[in-house]
Protein backbone atom coordinates (compact mmCIF):
# COMPACT_ATOMS: atom_id res chain seq x y z
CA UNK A 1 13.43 11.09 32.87
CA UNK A 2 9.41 10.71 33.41
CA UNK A 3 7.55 8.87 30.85
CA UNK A 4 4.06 10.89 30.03
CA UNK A 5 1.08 8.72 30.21
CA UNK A 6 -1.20 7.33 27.57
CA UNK A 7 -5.21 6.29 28.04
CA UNK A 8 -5.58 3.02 25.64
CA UNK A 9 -9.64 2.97 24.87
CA UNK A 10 -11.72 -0.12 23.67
CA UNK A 11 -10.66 0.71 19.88
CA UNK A 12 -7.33 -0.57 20.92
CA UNK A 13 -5.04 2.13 19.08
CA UNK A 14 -3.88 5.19 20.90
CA UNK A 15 -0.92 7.28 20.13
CA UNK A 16 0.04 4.75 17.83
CA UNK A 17 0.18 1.60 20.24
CA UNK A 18 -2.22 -0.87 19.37
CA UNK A 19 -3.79 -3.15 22.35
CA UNK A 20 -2.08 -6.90 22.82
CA UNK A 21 -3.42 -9.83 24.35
CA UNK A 22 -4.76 -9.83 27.65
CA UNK A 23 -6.08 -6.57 27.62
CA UNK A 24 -9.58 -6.77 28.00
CA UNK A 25 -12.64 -3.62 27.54
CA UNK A 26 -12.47 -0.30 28.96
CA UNK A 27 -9.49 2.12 29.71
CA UNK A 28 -6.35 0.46 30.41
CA UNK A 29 -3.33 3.05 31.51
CA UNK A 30 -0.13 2.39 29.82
CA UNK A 31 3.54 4.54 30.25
CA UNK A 32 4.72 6.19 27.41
CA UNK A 33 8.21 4.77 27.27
CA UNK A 34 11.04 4.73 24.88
CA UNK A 35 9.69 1.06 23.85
CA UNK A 36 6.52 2.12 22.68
CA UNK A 37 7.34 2.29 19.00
CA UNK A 38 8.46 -1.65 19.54
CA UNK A 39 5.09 -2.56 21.25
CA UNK A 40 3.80 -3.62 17.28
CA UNK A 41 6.45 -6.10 17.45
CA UNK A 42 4.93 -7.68 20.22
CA UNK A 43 1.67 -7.61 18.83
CA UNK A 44 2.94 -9.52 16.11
CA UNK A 45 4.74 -12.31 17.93
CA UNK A 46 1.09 -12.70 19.64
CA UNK A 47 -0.36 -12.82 16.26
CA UNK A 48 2.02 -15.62 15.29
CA UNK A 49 1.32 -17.93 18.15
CA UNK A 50 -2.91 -17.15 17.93
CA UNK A 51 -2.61 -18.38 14.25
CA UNK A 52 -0.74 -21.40 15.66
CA UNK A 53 -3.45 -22.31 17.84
CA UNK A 54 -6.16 -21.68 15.28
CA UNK A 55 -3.87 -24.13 12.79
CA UNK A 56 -3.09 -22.16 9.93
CA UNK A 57 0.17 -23.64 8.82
CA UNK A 58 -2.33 -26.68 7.91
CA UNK A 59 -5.61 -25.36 7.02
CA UNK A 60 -4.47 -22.20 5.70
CA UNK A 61 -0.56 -22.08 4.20
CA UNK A 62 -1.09 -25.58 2.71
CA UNK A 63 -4.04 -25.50 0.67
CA UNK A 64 -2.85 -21.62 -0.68
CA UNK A 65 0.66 -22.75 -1.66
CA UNK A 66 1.93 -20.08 0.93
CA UNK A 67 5.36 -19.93 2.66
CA UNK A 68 5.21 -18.99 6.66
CA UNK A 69 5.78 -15.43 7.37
CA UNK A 70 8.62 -14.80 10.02
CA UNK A 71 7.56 -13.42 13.12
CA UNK A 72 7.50 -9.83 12.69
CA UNK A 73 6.61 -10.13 8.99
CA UNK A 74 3.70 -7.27 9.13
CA UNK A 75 5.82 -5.09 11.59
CA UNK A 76 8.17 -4.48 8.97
CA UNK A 77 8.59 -3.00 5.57
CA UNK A 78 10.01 -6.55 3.13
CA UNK A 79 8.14 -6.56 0.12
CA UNK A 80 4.64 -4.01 0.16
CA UNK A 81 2.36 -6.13 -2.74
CA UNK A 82 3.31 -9.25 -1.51
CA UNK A 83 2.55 -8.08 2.27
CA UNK A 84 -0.86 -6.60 1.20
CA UNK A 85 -2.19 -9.98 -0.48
CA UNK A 86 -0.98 -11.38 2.41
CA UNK A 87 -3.08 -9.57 4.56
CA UNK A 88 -5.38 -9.71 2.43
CA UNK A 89 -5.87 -13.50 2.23
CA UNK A 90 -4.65 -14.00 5.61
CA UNK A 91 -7.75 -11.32 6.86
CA UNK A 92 -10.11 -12.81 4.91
CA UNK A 93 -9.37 -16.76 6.46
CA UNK A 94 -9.78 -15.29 9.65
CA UNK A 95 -13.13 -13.57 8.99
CA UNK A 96 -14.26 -17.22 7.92
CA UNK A 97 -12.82 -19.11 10.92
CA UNK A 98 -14.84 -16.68 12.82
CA UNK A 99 -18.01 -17.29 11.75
CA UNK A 100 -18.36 -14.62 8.75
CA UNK A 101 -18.87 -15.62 5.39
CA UNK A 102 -15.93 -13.62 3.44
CA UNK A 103 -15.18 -14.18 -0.38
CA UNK A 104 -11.28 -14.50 -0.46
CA UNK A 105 -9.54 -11.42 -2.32
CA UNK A 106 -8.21 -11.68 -5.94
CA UNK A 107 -4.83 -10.61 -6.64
CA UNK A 108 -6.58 -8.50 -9.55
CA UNK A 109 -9.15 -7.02 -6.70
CA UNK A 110 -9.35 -3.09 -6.20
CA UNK A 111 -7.55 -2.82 -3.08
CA UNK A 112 -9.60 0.13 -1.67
CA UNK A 113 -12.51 -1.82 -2.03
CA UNK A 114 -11.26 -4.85 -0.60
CA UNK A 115 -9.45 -3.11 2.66
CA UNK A 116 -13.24 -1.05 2.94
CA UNK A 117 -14.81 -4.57 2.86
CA UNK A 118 -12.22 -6.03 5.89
CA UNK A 119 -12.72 -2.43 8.05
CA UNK A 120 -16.76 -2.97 7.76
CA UNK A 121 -16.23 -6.64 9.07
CA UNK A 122 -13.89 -5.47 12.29
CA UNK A 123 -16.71 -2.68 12.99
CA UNK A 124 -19.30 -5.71 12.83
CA UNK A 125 -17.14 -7.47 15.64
CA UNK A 126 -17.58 -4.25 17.64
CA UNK A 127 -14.64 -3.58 17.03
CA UNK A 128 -13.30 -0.01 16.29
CA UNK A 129 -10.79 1.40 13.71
CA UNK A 130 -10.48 5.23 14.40
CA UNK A 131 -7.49 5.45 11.50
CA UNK A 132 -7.68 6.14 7.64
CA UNK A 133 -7.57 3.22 5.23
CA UNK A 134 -5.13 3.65 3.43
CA UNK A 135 -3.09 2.96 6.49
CA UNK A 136 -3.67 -0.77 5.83
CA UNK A 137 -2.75 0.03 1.88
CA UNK A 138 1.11 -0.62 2.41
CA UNK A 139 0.57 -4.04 4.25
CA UNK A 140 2.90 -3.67 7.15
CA UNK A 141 2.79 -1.68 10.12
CA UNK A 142 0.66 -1.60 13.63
CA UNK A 143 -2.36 -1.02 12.35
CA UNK A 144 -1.94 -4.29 10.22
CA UNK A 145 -0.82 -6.29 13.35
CA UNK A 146 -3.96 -4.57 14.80
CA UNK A 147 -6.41 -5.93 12.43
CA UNK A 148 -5.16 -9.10 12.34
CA UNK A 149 -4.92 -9.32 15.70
CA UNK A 150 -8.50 -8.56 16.55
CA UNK A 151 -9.65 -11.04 13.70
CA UNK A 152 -7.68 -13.67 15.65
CA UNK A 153 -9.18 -13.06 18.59
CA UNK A 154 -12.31 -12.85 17.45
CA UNK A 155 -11.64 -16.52 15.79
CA UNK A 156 -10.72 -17.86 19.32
CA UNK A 157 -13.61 -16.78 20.68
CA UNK A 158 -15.87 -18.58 17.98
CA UNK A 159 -13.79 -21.83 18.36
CA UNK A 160 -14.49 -21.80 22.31
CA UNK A 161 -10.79 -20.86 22.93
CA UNK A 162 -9.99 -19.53 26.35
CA UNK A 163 -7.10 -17.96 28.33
CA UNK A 164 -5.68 -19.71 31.57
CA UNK A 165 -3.87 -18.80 33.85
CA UNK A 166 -0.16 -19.70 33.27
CA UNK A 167 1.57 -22.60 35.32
CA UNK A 168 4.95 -22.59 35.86
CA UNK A 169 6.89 -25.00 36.51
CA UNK A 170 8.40 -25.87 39.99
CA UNK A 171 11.97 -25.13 39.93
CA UNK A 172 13.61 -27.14 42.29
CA UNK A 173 17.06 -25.34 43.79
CA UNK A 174 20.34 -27.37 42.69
CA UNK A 175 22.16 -27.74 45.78
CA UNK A 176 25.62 -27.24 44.65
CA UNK A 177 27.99 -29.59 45.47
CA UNK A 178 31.11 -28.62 46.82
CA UNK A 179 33.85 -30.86 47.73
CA UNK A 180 34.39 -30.69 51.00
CA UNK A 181 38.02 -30.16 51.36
CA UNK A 182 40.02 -29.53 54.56
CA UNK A 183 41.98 -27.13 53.44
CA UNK A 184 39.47 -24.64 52.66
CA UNK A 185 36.59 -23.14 54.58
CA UNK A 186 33.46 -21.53 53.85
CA UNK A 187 32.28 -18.46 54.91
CA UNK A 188 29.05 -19.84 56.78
CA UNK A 189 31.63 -22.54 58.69
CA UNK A 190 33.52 -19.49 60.26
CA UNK A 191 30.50 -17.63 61.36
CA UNK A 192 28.68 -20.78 62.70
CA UNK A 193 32.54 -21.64 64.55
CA UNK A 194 32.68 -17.91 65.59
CA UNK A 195 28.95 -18.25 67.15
CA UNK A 196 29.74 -21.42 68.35
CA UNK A 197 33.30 -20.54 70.37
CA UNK A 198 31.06 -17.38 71.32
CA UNK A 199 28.51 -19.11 73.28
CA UNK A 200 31.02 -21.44 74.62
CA UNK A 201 33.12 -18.82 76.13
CA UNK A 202 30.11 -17.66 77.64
CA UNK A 203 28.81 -21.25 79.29
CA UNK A 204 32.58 -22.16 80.45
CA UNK A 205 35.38 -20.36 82.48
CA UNK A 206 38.68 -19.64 81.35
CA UNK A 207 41.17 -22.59 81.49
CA UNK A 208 44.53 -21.89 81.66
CA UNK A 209 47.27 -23.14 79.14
CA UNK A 210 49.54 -26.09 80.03
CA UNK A 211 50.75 -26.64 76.90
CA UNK A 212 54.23 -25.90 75.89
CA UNK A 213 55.18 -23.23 74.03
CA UNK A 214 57.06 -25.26 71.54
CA UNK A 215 55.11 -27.91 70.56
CA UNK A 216 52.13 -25.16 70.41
CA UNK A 217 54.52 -23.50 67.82
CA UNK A 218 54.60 -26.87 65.86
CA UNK A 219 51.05 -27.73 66.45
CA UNK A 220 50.64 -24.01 64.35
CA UNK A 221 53.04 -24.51 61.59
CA UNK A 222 51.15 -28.28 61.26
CA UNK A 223 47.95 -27.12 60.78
CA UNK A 224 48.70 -23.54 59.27
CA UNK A 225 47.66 -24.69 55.84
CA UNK A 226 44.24 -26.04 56.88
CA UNK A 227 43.82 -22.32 58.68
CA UNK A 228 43.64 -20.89 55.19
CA UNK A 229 39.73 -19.15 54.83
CA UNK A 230 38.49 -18.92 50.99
CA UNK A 231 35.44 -16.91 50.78
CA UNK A 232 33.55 -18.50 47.34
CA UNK A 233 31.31 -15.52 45.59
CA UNK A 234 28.29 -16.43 45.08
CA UNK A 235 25.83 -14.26 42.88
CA UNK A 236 22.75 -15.04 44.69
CA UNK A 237 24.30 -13.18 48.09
CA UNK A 238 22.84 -9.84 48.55
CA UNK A 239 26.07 -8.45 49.77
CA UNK A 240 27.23 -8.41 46.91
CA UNK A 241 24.27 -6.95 45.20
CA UNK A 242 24.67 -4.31 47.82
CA UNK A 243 28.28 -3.57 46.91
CA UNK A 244 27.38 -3.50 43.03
CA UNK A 245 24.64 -1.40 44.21
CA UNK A 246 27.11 1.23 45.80
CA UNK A 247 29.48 0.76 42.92
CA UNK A 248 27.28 1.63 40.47
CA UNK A 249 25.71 4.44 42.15
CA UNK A 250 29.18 5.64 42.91
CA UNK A 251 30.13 5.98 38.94
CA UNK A 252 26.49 7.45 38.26
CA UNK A 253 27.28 10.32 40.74
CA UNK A 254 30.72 10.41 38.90
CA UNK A 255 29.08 10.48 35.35
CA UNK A 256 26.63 13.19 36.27
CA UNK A 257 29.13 15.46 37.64
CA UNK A 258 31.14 15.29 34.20
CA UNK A 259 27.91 15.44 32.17
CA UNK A 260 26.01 17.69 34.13
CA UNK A 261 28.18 20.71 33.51
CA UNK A 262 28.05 19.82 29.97
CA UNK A 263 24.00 19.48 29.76
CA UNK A 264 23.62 22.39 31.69
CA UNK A 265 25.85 24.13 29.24
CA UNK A 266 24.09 22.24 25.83
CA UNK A 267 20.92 23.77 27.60
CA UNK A 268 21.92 27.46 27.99
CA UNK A 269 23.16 27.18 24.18
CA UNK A 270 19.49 25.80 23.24
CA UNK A 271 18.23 28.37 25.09
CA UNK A 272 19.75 31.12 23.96
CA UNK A 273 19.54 29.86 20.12
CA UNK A 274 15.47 29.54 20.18
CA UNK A 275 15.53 33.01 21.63
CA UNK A 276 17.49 34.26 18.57
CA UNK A 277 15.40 31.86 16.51
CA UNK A 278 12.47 34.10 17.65
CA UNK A 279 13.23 37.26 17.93
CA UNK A 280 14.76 37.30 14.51
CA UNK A 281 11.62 35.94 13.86
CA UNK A 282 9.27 38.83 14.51
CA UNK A 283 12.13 40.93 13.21
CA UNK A 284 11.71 39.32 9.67
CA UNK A 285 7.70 38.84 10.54
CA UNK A 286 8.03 42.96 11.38
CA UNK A 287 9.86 43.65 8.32
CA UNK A 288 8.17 41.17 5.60
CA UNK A 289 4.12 42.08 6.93
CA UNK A 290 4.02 44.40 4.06
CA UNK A 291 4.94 42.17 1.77
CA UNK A 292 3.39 39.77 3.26
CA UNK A 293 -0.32 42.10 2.62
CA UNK A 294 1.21 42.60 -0.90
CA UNK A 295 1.62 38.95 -1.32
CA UNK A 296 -2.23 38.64 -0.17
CA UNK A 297 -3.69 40.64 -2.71
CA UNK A 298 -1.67 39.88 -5.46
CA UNK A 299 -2.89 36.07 -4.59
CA UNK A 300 -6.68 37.91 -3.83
CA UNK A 301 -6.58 39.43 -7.51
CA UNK A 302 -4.98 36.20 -8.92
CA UNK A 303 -8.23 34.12 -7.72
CA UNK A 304 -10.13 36.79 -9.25
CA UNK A 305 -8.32 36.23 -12.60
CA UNK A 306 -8.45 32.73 -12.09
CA UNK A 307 -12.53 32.81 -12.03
CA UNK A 308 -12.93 35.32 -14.54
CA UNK A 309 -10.37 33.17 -16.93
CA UNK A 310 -12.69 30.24 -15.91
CA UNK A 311 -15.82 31.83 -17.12
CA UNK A 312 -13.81 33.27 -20.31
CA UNK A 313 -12.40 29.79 -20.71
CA UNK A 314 -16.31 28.57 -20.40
CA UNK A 315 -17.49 30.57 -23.08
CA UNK A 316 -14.35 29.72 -25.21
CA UNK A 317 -15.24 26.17 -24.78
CA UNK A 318 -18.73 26.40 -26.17
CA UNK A 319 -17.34 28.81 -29.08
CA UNK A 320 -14.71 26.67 -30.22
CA UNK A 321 -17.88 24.05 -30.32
CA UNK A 322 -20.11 25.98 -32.27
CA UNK A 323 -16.92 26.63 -34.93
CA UNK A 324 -16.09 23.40 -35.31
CA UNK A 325 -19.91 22.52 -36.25
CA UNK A 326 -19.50 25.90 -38.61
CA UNK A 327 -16.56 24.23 -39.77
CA UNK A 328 -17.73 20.65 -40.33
CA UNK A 329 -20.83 22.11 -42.22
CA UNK A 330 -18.63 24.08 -44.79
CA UNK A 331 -15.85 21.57 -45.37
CA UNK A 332 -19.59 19.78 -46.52
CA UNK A 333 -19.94 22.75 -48.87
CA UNK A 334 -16.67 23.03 -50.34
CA UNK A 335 -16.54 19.51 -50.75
CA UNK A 336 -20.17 19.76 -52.74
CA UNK A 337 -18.81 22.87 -54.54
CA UNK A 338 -15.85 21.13 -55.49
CA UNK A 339 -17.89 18.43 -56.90
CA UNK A 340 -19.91 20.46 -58.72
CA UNK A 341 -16.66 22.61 -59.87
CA UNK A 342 -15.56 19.76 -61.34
CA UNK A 343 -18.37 18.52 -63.22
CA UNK A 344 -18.85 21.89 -65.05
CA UNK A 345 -15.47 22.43 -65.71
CA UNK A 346 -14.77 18.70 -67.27
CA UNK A 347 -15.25 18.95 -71.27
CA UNK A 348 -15.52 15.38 -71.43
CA UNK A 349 -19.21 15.41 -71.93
CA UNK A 350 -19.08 18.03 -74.04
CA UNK A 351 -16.40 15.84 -76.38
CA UNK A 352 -18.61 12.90 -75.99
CA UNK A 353 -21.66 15.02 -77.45
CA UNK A 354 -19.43 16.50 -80.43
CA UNK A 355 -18.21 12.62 -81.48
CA UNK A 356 -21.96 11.95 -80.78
CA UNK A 357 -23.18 14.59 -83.26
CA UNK A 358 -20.57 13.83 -85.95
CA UNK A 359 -21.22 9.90 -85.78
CA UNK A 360 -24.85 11.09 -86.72
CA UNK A 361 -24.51 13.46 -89.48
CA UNK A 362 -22.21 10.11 -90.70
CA UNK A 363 -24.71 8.06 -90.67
CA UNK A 364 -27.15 10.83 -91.99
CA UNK A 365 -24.88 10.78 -95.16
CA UNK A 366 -25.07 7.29 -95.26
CA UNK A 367 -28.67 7.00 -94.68
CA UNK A 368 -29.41 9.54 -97.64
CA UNK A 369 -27.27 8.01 -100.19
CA UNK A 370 -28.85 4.23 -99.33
CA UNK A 371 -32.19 6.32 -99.59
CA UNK A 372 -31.15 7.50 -103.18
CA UNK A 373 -29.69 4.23 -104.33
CA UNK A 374 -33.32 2.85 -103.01
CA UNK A 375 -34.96 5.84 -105.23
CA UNK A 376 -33.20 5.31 -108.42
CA UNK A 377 -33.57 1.44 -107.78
CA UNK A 378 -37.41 2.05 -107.90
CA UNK A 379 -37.13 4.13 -110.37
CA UNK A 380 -35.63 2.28 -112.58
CA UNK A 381 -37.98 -0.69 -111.66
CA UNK A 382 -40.89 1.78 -112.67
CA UNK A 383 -39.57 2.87 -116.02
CA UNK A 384 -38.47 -0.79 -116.72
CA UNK A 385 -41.89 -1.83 -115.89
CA UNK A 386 -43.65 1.10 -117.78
CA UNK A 387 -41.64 -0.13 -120.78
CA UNK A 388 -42.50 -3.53 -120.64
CA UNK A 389 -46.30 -2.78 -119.98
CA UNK A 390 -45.76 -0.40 -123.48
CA UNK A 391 -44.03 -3.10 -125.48
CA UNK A 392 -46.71 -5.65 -124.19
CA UNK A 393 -49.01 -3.56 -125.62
CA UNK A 394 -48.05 -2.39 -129.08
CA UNK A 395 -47.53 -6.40 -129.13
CA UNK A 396 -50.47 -8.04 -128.41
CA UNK A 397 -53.72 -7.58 -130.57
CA UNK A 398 -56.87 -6.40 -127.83
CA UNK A 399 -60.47 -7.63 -128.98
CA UNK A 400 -63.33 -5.42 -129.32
CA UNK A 401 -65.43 -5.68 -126.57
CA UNK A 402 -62.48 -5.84 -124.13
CA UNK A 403 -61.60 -2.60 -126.47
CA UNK A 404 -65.18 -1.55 -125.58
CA UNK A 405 -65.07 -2.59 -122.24
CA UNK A 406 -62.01 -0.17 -121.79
């Protein structure tokens, strides 16, 4: 199977897979592979240990009462509010430890204002984010691990952090000890013994046997045991890499002629069921294009109606405006009128004015007899006076000259 390739750009993100440490400016050519959904993972785990250096368990978890995420906290989906003021707060620390002054978010904070804030300081880095915001919304995920990552880096870099080049350590080859035993032999004895007898059947002639034959045959039986060759395996001989080599490839060639014939069949079946798929698709296409024009004008005439109910619906709007003000104004007038009704129609006044009148002619009556008792009163005075002034008169004896005088 061939893996297509993929063109990673400065930005960092392409086809999903966002760029890890190491990878420096420019165009960097990466293979498509089945692991490319996992790379985020790795991103992560870089993320961890450049927060390590850069000390945030103590300058950062400690003094906000935080717990430490686990390694591939943002790469997967635990708890999404939690997450997002996590990477919030977290975003925001790193901002600061690289130079930028950054207020730290609120939980209370309006989240599309804060995640516009943190994309504005990532393009101020130079760095690019060619992906919607709202990606960064659910808190987890590779473009998370890409944010934070850049932030980190960017926080190295102010801090005078550098890259070197890794040293490994020398790893010094365990000679194995094996006890020598004489009953066994290695397979690198009898090959330098075979060499050996070799070259020293080539420097000397052949002698000829005196010994007898049966003290030859007990000389044999004697050291038959010690004869015995044991061949240890050892894994880092590449014979027997070879012969796992040829093993393998043996069952592969085994495996493909079962599953070949199958494949090939599972292909022909594929093949012949997206033909079907499409021709019964321009059969239906064929058969439905009048309804399908139908369909199109009906939804033509039904935007129509839709305006025309809009501008109807407009005008209805400002007439049910007007008759509610035409409605507010006489509820005012029957509410006047109702008022008035009620004052004409009340014959309370009108009782009040008749006790009035009659408490007046009373005291009109009262007033005219007081004003006759008053008149005989005088009058008798008068004629009581009259009569004394008479009786006075006959009584006393008047001079002359006050006679004349008269």
């Amino acid at each position: 199977m061939t893996a297509a390739l993929a063109v990673v750009t400065t930005s960092g993100l392409e086809d999903g897979v966002p760029r890890s440490r190491g990878e420096g400016t420019g165009e960097v050519v990466l293979e498509r592979g089945p692991g490319a959904a996992y790379h985020m993972f790795v991103v992560m785990e870089d993320l961890v240990e450049k927060l390590k250096l850069l000390r945030y368990e103590e300058e950062f978890l400690r003094k906000s009462n935080l717990k430490a995420p686990s390694r591939h906290y943002f790469a997967l989906p635990t708890n999404p509010g939690e997450q997002f003021y996590m990477f919030c707060t977290l975003a925001a620390w790193l901002i600061n430890k690289a130079g930028r002054p950054f207020e730290q978010p609120q939980e209370y904070d309006d989240p599309n204002a804060t995640i516009s804030n943190i994309l504005s300081e990532l393009r101020s880095f130079g760095r690019t984010a060619d992906f919607p915001p709202s990606k960064l919304k659910s808190g987890y995920g590779e473009h998370v691990c890409y944010v934070l990552d850049c932030f980190a880096e960017e926080a190295l870099k102010y801090i005078g952090f550098t890259w070197k080049r890794p040293i490994y350590p020398v790893e010094e080859l365990e000679e194995e000890s094996v006890a020598e035993d004489d009953a066994e032999l290695t397979l690198n004895k009898v090959d330098e013994e075979f060499v050996d007898m070799n070259e020293t059947a080539k420097q000397e002639d052949i002698l000829e046997s005196t010994t007898d034959a049966a003290e030859w045959s007990l000389e044999v039986e004697r050291v038959l045991p010690q004869l015995k060759v044991t061949i240890r395996t050892d894994n880092k001989d590449w014979r027997i890499h070879v012969d796992q080599m040829h093993q393998h490839r043996s069952g592969i060639e085994s495996a493909l002629k079962e599953t070949k014939g199958f494949l090939d069949k599972l292909h022909n079946e594929i093949t012949r069921t997206l033909e079907k798929i499409s021709s019964r698709e321009k059969y239906i296409n064929n058969q439905l294009e009048n309804l399908v024009q139908e369909y199109r004008a009906a939804q033509a005439q039904l935007s129509e109606a839709k305006e025309r109910y809009q501008q109807g619906n407009g005008g209805v709007t400002e007439r049910t405006r007007l008759l509610s003000e035409v409605m507010e104004e006489l509820e005012k007038v029957k509410q006047e009128m109702e008022e008035k009704g009620s004052s004409m129609t009340d014959g309370a006044p009108l009782v009040k004015i008749k006790q009035s009148l009659t408490k007046l002619k009373q005291e009109t009556v009262e007033m005219d007899i007081r004003i006759g008792i008053v008149e005989h009163t005088l009058l008798q005075s008068k004629l009581k006076e009259k009569s004394n002034m008479t009786r006075n008169m006959h009584a006393t004896v008047i001079p002359e000259p006050a006679t004349g005088f008269y």
